[in-house]
C-alpha atoms as a PDB file:
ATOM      1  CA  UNK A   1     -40.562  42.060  44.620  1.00  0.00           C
ATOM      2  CA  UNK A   2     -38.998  39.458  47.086  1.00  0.00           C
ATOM      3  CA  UNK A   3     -40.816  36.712  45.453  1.00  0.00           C
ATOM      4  CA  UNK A   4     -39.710  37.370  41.755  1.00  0.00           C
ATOM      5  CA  UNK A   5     -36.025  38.222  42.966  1.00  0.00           C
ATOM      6  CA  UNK A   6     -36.289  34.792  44.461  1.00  0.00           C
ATOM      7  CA  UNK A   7     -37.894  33.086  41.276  1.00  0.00           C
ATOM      8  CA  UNK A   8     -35.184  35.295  39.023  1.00  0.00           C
ATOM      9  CA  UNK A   9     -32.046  33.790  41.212  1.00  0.00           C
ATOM     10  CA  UNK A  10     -33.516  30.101  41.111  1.00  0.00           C
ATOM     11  CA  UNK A  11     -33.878  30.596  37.086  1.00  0.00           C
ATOM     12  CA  UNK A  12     -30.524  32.552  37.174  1.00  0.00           C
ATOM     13  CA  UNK A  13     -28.759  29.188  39.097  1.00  0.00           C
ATOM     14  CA  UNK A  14     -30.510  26.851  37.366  1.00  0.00           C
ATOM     15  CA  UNK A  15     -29.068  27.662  33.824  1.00  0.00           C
ATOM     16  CA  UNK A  16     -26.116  28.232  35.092  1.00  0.00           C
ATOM     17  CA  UNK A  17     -26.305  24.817  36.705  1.00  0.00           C
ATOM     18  CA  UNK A  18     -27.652  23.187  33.085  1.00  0.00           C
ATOM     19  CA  UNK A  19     -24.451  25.343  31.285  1.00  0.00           C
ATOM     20  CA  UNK A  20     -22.344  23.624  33.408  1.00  0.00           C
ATOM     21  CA  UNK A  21     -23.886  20.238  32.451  1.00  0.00           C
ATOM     22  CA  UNK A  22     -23.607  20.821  28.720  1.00  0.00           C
ATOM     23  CA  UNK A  23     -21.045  23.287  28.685  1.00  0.00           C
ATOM     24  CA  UNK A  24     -19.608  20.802  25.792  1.00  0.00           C
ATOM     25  CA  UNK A  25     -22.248  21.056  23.758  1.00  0.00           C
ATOM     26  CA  UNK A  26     -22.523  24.927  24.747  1.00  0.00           C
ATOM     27  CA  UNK A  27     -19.318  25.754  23.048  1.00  0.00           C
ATOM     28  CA  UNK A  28     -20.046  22.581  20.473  1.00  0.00           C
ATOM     29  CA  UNK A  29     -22.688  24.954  19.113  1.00  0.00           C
ATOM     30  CA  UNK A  30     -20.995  28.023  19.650  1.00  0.00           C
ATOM     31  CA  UNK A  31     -18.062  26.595  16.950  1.00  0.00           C
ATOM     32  CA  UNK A  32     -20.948  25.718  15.008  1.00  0.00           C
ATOM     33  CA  UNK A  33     -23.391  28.973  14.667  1.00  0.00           C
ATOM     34  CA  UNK A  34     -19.744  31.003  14.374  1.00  0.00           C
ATOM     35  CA  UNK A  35     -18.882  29.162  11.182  1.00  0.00           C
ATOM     36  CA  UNK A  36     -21.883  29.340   9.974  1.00  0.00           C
ATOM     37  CA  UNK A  37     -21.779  32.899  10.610  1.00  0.00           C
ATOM     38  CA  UNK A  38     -18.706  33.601   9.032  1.00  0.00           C
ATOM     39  CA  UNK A  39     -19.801  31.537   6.112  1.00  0.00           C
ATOM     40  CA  UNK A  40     -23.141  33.631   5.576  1.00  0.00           C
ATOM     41  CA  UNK A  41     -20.662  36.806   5.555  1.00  0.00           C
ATOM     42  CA  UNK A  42     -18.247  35.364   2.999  1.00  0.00           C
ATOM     43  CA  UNK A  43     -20.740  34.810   0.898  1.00  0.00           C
ATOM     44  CA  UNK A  44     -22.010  37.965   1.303  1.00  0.00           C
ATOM     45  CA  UNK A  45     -19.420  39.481   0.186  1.00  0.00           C
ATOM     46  CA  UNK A  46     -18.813  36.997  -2.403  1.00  0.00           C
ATOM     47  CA  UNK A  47     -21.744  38.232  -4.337  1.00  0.00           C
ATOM     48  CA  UNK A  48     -20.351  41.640  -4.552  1.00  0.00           C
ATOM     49  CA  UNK A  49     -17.048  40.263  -5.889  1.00  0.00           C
ATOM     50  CA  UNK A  50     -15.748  40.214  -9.664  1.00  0.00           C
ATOM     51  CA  UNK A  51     -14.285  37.103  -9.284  1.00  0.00           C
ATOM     52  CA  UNK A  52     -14.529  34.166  -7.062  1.00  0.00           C
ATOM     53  CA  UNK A  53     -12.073  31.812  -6.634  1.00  0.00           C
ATOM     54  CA  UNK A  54     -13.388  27.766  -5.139  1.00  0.00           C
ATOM     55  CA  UNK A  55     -10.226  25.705  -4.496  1.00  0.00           C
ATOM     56  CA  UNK A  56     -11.130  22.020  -2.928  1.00  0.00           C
ATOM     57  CA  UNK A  57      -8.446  18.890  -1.756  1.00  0.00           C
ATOM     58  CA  UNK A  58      -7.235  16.795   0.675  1.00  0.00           C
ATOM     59  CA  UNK A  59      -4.967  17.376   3.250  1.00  0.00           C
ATOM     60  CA  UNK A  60      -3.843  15.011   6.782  1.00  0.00           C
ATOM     61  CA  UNK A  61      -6.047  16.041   9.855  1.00  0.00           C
ATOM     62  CA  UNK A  62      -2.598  17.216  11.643  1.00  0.00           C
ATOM     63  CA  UNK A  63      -2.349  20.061   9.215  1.00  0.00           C
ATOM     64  CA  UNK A  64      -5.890  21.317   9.055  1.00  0.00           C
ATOM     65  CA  UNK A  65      -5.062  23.898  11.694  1.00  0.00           C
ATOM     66  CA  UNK A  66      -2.215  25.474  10.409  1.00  0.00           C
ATOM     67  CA  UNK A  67      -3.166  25.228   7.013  1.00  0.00           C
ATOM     68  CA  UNK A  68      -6.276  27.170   8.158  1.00  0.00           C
ATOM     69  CA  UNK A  69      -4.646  30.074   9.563  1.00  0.00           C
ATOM     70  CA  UNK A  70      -1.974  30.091   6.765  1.00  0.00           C
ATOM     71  CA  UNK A  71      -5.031  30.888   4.655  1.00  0.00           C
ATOM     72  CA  UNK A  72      -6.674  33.440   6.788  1.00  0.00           C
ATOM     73  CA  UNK A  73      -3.689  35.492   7.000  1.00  0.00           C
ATOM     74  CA  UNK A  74      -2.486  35.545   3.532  1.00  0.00           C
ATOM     75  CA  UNK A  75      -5.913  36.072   1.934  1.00  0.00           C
ATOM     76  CA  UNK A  76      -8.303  39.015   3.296  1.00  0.00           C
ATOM     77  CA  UNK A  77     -11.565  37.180   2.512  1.00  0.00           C
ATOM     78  CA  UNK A  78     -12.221  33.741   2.968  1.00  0.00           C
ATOM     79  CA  UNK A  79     -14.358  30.659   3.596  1.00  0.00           C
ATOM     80  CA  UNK A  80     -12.708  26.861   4.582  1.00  0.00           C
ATOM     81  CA  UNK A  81     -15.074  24.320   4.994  1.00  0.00           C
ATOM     82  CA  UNK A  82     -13.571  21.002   6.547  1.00  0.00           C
ATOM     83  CA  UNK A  83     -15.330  18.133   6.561  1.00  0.00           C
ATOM     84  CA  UNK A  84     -14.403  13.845   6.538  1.00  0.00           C
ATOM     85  CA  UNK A  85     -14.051  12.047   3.790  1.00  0.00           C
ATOM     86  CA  UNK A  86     -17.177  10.485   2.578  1.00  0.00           C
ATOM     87  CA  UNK A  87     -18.007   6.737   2.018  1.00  0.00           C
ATOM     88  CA  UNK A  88     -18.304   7.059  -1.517  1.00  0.00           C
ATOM     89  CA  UNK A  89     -15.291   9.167  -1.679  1.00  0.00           C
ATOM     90  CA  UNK A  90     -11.683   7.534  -2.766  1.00  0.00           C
ATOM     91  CA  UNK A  91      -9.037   9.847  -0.592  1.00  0.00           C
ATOM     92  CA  UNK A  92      -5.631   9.467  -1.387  1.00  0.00           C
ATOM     93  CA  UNK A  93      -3.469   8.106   1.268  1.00  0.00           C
ATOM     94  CA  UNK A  94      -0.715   9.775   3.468  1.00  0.00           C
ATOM     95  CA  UNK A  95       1.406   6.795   5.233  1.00  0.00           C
ATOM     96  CA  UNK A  96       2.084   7.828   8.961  1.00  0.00           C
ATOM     97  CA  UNK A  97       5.187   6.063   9.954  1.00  0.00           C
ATOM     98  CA  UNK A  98       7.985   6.174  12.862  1.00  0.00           C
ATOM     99  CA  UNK A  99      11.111   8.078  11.337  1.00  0.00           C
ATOM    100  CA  UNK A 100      13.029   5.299  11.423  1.00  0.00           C
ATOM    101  CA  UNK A 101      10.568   3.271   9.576  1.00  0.00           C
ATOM    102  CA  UNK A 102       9.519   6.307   6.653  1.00  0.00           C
ATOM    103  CA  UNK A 103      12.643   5.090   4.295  1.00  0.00           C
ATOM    104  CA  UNK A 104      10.925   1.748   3.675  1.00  0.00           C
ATOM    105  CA  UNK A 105       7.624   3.227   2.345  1.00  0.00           C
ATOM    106  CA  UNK A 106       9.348   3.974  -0.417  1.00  0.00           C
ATOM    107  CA  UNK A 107      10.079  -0.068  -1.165  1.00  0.00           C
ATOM    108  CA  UNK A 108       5.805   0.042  -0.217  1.00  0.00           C
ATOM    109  CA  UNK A 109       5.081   2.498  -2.943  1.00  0.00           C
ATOM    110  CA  UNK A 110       6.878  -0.015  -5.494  1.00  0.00           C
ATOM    111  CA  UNK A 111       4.239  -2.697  -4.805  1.00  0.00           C
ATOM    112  CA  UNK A 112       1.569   0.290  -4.242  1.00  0.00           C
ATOM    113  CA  UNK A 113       0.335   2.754  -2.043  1.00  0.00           C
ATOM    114  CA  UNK A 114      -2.443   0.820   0.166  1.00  0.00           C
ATOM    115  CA  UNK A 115      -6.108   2.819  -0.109  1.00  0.00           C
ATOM    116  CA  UNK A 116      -7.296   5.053   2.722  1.00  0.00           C
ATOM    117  CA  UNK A 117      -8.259   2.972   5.222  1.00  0.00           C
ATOM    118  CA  UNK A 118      -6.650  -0.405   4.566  1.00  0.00           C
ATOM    119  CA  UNK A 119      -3.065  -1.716   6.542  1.00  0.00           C
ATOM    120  CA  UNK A 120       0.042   0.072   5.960  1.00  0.00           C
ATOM    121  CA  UNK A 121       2.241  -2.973   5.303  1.00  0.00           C
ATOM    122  CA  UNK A 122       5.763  -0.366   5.978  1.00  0.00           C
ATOM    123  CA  UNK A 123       6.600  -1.952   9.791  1.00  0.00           C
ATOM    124  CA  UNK A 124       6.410  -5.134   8.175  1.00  0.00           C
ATOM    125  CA  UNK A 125       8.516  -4.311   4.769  1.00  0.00           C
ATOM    126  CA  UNK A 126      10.470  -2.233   7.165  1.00  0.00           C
ATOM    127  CA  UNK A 127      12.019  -5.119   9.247  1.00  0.00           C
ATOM    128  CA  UNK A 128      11.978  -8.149   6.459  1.00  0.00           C
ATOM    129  CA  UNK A 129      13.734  -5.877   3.596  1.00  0.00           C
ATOM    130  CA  UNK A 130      16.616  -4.875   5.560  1.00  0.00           C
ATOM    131  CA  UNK A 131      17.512  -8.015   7.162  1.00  0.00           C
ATOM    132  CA  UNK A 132      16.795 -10.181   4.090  1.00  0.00           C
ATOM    133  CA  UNK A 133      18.972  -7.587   1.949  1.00  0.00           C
ATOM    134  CA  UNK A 134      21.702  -7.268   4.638  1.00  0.00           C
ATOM    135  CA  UNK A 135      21.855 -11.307   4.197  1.00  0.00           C
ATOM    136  CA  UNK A 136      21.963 -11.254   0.800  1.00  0.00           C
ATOM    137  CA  UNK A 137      24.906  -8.742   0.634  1.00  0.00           C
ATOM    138  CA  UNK A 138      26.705  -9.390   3.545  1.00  0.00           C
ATOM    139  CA  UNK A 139      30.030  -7.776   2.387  1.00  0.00           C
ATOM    140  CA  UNK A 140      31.524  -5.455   4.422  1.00  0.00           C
ATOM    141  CA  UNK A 141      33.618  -3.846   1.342  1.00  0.00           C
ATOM    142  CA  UNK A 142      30.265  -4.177  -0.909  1.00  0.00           C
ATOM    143  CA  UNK A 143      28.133  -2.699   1.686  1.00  0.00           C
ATOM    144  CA  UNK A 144      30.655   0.171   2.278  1.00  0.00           C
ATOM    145  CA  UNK A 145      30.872   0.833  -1.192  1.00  0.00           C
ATOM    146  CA  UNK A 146      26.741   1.185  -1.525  1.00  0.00           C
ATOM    147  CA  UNK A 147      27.058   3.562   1.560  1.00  0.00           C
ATOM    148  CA  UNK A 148      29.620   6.025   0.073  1.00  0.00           C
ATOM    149  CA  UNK A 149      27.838   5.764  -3.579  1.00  0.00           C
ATOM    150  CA  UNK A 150      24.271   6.973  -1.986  1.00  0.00           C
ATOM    151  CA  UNK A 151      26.441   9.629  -0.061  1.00  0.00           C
ATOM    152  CA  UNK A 152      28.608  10.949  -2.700  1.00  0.00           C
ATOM    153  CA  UNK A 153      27.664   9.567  -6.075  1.00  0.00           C
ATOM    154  CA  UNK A 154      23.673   9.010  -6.242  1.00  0.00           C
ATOM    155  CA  UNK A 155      22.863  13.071  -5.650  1.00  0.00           C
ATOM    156  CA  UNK A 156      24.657  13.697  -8.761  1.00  0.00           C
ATOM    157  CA  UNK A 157      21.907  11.443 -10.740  1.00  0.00           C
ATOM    158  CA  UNK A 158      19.125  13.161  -9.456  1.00  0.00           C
ATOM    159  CA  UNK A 159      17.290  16.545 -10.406  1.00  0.00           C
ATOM    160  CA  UNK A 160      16.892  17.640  -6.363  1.00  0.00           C
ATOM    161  CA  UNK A 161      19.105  16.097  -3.838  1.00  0.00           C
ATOM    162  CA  UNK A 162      17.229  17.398  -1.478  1.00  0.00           C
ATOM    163  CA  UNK A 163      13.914  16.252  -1.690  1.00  0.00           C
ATOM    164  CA  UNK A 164      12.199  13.904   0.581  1.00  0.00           C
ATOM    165  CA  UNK A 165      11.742  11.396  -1.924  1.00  0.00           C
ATOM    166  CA  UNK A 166      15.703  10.956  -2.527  1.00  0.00           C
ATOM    167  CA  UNK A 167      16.026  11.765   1.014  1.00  0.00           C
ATOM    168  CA  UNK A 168      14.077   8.558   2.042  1.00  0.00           C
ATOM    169  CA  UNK A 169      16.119   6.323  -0.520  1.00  0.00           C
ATOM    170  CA  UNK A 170      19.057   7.523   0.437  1.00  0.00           C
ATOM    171  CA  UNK A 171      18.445   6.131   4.524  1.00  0.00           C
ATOM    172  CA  UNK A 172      16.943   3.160   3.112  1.00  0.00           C
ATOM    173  CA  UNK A 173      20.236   2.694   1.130  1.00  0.00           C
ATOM    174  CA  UNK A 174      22.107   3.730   4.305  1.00  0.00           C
ATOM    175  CA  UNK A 175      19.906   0.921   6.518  1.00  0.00           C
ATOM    176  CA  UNK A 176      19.990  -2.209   4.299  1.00  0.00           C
ATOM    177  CA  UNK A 177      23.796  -1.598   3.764  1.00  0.00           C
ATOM    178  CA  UNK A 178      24.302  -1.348   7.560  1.00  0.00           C
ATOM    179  CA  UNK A 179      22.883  -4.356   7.874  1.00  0.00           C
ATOM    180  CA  UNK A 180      24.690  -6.282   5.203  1.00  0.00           C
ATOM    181  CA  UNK A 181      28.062  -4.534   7.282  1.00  0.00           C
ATOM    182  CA  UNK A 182      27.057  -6.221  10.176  1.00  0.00           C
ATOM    183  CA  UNK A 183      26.287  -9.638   8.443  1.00  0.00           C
ATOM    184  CA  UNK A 184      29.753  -9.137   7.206  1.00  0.00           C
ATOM    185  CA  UNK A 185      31.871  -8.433   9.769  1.00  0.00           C
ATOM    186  CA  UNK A 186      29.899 -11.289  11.860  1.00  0.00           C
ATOM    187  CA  UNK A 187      30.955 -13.634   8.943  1.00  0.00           C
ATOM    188  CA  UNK A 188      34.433 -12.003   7.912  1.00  0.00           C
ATOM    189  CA  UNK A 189      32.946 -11.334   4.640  1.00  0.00           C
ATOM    190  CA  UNK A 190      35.376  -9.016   2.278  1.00  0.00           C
ATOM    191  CA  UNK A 191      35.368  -8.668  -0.945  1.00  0.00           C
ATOM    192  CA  UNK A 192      33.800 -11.990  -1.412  1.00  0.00           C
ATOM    193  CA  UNK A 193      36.724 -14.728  -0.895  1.00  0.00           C
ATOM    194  CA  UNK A 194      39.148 -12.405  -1.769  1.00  0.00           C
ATOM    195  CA  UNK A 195      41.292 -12.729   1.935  1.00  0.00           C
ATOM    196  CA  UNK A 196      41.083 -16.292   1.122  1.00  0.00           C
ATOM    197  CA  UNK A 197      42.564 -16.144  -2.764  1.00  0.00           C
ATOM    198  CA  UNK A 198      45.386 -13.665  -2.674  1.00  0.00           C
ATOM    199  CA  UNK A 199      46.061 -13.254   1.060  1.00  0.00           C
ATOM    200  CA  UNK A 200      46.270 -16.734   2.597  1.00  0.00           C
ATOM    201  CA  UNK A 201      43.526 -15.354   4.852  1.00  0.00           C
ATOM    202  CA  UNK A 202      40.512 -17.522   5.550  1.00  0.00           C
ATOM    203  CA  UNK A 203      37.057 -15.854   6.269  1.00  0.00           C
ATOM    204  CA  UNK A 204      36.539 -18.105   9.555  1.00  0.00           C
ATOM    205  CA  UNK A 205      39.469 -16.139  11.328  1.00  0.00           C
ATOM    206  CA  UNK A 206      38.295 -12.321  10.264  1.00  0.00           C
ATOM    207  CA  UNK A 207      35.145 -13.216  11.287  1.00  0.00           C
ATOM    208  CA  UNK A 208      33.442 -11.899  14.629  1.00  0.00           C
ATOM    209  CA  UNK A 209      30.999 -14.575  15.671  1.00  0.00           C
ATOM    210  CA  UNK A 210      33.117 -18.140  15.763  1.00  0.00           C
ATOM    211  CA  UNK A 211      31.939 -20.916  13.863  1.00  0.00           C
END
């Protein structure tokens, strides 16, 4: 009896030793044989059904999870299979931006959307659109005017002022124009030369940075 409760306590520490070593792959397979569990029991039930409903898409990796138990709580039976996209397969693409960079995808979307995989061009558009606009403007009456239009006067052109879409234009608006402020004020820029025509009042002396 001695001898097996020795043999039984070596076995016993010795898996507990290899569990320990592949505990990953432990609970790896755990996930695995659970799902496939709970997949074998939907569709168990599924063949008992009247109706059966399949619904497939794509949806961004950050919102698998929630989306998942979303699912599981409205609806009493059911099955989610995720899996990656495959090679052959042409996802759509979701661009991941900074906040302050998400207004400019909507100049990206103009040129088109990149494909899944390929470089998001936004940091780039992001930086080179609102400097080259705010140079081009460079009014700080015109650029104030473009502010207070996207603020007050734009949301009445549009079905739903508050979607993201309009959302996004409107701080892209609200960026470029900032920039074309600052150009302005830096070159005394008002109205054009209108200081200069009717008030005797050159651009050089309203302007911040000296020539």
């Amino acid at each position: 009896m001695q001898g097996l409760e020795g043999e039984l306590t070596a076995v016993t520490r010795e898996l507990q030793s290899k569990t320990r070593e592949h505990l990953g792959e432990v609970v790896l397979l755990k996930e695995v044989l659970s799902a496939e569990s709970e997949r074998l029991a939907i569709l168990e039930k599924a063949s008992e059904a009247k109706y059966v409903s399949m619904v497939e898409g794509w949806i961004p990796e950050a919102k698998v999870e929630p989306a998942m138990l979303h699912l599981k709580e409205a609806i009493d039976i059911v099955f989610i299979d995720v899996r990656q996209a495959a090679e052959s397969e042409d996802p759509p693409t979701k661009l991941n931006n900074l906040r302050p960079l998400r207004p400019f995808e909507v100049v990206v979307g103009l040129f088109g959307i990149p494909k899944y995989g390929e470089w998001d061009p936004t940091p780039l558009i992001a930086y080179s659109f609102a400097v080259f606009f705010g140079l081009m403007l460079g009014d700080v009456i015109y650029a104030l005017g473009l502010i207070l239009a996207a603020k007050f006067i734009l949301p009445s052109f549009t079905d739903d002022p508050e979607s993201d879409g309009f959302r996004l234009f409107q701080r892209l608006i609200y960026t470029s124009s900032v920039v074309g402020l600052i150009v302005g004020l830096a070159t005394g820029t008002y109205l054009g030369d209108f200081s200069e025509q009717f008030l005797g009042v050159s651009s050089e002396r309203l302007a911040i940075v000296g020539a």
